[in-house]
Protein backbone atom coordinates (compact mmCIF):
# COMPACT_ATOMS: atom_id res chain seq x y z
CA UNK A 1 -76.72 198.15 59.01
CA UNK A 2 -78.90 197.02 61.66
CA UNK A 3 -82.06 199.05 62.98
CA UNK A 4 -80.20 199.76 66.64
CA UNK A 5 -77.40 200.97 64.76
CA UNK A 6 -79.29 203.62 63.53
CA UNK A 7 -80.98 204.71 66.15
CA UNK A 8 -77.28 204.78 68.32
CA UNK A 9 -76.21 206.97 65.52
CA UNK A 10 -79.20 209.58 66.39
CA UNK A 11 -77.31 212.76 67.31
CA UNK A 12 -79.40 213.21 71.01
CA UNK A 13 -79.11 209.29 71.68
CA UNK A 14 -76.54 209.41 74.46
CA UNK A 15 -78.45 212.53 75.90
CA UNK A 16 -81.95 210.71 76.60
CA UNK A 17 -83.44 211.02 80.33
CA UNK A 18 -84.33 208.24 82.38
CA UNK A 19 -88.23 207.44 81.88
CA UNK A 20 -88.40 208.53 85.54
CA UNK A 21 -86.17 211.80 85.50
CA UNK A 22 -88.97 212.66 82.43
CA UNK A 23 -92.33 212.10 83.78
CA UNK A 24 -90.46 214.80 86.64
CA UNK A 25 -90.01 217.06 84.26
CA UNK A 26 -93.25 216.91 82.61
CA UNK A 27 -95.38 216.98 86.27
CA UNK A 28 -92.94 219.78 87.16
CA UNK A 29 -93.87 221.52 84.00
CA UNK A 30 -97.88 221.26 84.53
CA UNK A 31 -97.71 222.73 87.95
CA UNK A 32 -100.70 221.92 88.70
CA UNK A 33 -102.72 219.17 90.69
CA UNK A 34 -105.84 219.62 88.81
CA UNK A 35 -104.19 217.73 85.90
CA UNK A 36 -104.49 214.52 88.15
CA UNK A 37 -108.00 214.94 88.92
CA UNK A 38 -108.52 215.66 85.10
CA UNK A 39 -106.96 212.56 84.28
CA UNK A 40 -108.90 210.28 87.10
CA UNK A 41 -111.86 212.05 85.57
CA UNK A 42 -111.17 210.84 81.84
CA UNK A 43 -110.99 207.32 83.22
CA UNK A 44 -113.98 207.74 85.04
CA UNK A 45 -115.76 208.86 82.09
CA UNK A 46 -114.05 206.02 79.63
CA UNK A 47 -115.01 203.33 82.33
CA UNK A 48 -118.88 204.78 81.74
CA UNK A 49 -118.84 204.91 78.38
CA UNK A 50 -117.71 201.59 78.29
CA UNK A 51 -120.51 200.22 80.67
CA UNK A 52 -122.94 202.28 78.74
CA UNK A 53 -121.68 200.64 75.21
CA UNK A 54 -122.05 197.10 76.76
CA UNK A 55 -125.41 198.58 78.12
CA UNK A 56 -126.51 199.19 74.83
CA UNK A 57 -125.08 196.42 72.73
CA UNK A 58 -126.59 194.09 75.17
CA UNK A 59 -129.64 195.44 75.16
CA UNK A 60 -129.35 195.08 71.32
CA UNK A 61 -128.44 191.66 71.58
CA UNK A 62 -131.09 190.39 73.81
CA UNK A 63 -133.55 192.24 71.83
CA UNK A 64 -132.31 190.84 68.48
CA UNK A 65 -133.00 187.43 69.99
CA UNK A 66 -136.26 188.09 70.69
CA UNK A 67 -137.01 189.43 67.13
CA UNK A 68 -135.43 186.66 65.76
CA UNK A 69 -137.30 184.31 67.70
CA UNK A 70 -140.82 185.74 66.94
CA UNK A 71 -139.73 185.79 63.41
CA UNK A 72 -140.30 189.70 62.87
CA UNK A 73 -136.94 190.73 60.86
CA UNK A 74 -137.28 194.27 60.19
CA UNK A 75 -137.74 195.50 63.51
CA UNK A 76 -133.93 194.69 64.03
CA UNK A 77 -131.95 197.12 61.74
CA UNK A 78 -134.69 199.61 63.65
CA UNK A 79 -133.38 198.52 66.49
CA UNK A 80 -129.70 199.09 65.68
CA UNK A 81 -130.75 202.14 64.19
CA UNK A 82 -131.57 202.91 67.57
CA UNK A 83 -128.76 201.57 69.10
CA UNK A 84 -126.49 203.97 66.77
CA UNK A 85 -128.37 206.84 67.57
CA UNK A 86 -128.03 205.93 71.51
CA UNK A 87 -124.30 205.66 71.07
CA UNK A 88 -123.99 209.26 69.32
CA UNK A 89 -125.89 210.54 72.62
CA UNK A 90 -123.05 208.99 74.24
CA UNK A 91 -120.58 210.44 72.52
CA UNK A 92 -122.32 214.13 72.61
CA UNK A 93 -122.63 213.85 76.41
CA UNK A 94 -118.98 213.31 77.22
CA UNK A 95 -118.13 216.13 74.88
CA UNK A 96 -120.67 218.43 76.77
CA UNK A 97 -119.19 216.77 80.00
CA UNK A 98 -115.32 217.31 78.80
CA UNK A 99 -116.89 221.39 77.94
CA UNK A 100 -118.42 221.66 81.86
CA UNK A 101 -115.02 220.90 83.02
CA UNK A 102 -113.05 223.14 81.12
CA UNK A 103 -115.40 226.12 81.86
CA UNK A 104 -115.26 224.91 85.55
CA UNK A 105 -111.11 224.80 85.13
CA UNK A 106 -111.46 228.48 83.66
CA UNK A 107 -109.69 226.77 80.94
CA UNK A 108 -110.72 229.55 78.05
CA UNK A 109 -112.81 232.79 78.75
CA UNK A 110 -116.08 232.18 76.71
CA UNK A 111 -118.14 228.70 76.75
CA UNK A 112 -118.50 228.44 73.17
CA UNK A 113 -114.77 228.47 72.77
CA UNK A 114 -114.47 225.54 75.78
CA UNK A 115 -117.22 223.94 73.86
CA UNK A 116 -115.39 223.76 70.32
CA UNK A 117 -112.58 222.99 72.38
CA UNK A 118 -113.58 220.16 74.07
CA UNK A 119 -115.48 218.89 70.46
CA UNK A 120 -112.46 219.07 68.27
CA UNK A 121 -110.30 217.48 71.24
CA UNK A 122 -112.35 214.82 71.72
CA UNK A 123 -113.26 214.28 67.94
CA UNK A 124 -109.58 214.56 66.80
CA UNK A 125 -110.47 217.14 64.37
CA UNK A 126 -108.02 219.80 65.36
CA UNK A 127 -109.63 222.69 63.14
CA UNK A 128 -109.36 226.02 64.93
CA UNK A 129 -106.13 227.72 67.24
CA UNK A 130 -106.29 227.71 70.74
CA UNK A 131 -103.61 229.56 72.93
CA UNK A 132 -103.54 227.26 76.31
CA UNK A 133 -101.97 228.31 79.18
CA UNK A 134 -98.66 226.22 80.06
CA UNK A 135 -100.27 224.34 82.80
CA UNK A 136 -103.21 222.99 80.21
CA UNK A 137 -101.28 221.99 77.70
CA UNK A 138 -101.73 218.33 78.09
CA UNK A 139 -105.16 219.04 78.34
CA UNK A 140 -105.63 218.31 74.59
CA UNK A 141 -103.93 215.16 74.90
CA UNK A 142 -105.99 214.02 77.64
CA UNK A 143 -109.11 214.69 75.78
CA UNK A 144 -108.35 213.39 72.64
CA UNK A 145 -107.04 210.08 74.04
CA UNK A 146 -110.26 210.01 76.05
CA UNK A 147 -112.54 210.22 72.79
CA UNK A 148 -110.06 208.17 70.98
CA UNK A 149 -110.69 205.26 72.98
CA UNK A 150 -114.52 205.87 73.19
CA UNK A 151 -114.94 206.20 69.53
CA UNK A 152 -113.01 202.79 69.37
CA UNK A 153 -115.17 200.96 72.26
CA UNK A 154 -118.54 202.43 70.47
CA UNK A 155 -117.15 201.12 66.58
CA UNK A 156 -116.01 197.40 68.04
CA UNK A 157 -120.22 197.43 69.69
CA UNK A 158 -121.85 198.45 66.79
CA UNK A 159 -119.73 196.08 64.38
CA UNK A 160 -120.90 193.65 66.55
CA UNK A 161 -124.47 194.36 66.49
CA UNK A 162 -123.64 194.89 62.56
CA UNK A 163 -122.23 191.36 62.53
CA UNK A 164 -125.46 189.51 64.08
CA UNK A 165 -127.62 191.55 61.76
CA UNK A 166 -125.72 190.15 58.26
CA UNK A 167 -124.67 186.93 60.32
CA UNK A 168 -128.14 185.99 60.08
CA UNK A 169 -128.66 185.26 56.40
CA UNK A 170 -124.99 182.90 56.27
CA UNK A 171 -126.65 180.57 58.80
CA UNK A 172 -127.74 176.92 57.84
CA UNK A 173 -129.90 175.77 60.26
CA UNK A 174 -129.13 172.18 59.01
CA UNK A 175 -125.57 172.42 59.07
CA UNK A 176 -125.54 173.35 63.02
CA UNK A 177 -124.60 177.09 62.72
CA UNK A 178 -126.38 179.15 65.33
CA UNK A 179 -127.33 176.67 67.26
């Protein structure tokens, strides 16, 4: 039996909503118009995270050269030392950021709890029990998609810097490579 087969035999098949009729449901269910200007928010904050990544990696990059060229080698795992402890200031930032707005958004009624809130959201981690009110409930979604992708923007720059750090001992200058 084929794949489709199965899934036609899938006892609320027939009973699905349009894609349409269920993004309805689900903005009639939030209620609320802040949701929207949480979510323009999270891509405001991914789309500066990713400049400040590329800020940093480049920054790595052109200072690697520079290294490289004077021939001093140890300064550049210092300098992606550096670079990794620049990146976890990112990372802290938006979760202090992602905390303002939820206190702002009366989300919870102490700031430690938006604070461990916003941390385990945006960290994935998922540890302690939060009772949202119906019209946050996405909220958790929201943030952890928002660290999720930061997380993964942050690990592709520092494999990168990673990669011209052990890249360096492979090359053959008479061979070409690097040049």
């Amino acid at each position: 039996m084929y794949l489709l087969d199965h899934i036609a035999k899938l006892p609320g098949f027939y009973d699905l909503p349009s894609f349409s009729t269920l993004l309805a449901e689900i903005n009639a269910d939030m209620g609320s118009s802040q949701i929207w200007f949480v979510l323009i928010l999270a891509c405001l904050m991914l789309t500066l995270h990713g400049i400040a990544v590329l800020m940093i990696a480049g920054a790595f990059h052109w200072i690697d050269r520079k290294l490289e060229n004077r021939r001093i080698y140890g300064a550049n795992f210092l300098s992606y030392f550096i670079a990794i402890l620049m990146i976890i200031a990112s990372h802290l930032t938006e979760i202090v950021a992602w905390a303002y707005l939820c206190v702002a958004l009366q989300v919870f009624p102490t700031n430690p709890q938006t604070f461990y809130f916003a941390g385990e959201m945006y960290t994935t981690v998922g540890f302690g029990t939060y009772n949202l009110s119906e019209q946050w409930r996405i909220l958790p979604i929201i943030i952890s998609f928002s660290g999720i992708f930061a997380v993964s923007m942050s690990g592709a720059a520092l494999y990168s810097m990673m990669g011209a750090l052990l890249n360096r001992g492979n090359q053959n200058p008479k061979s070409g490579a690097g040049f």
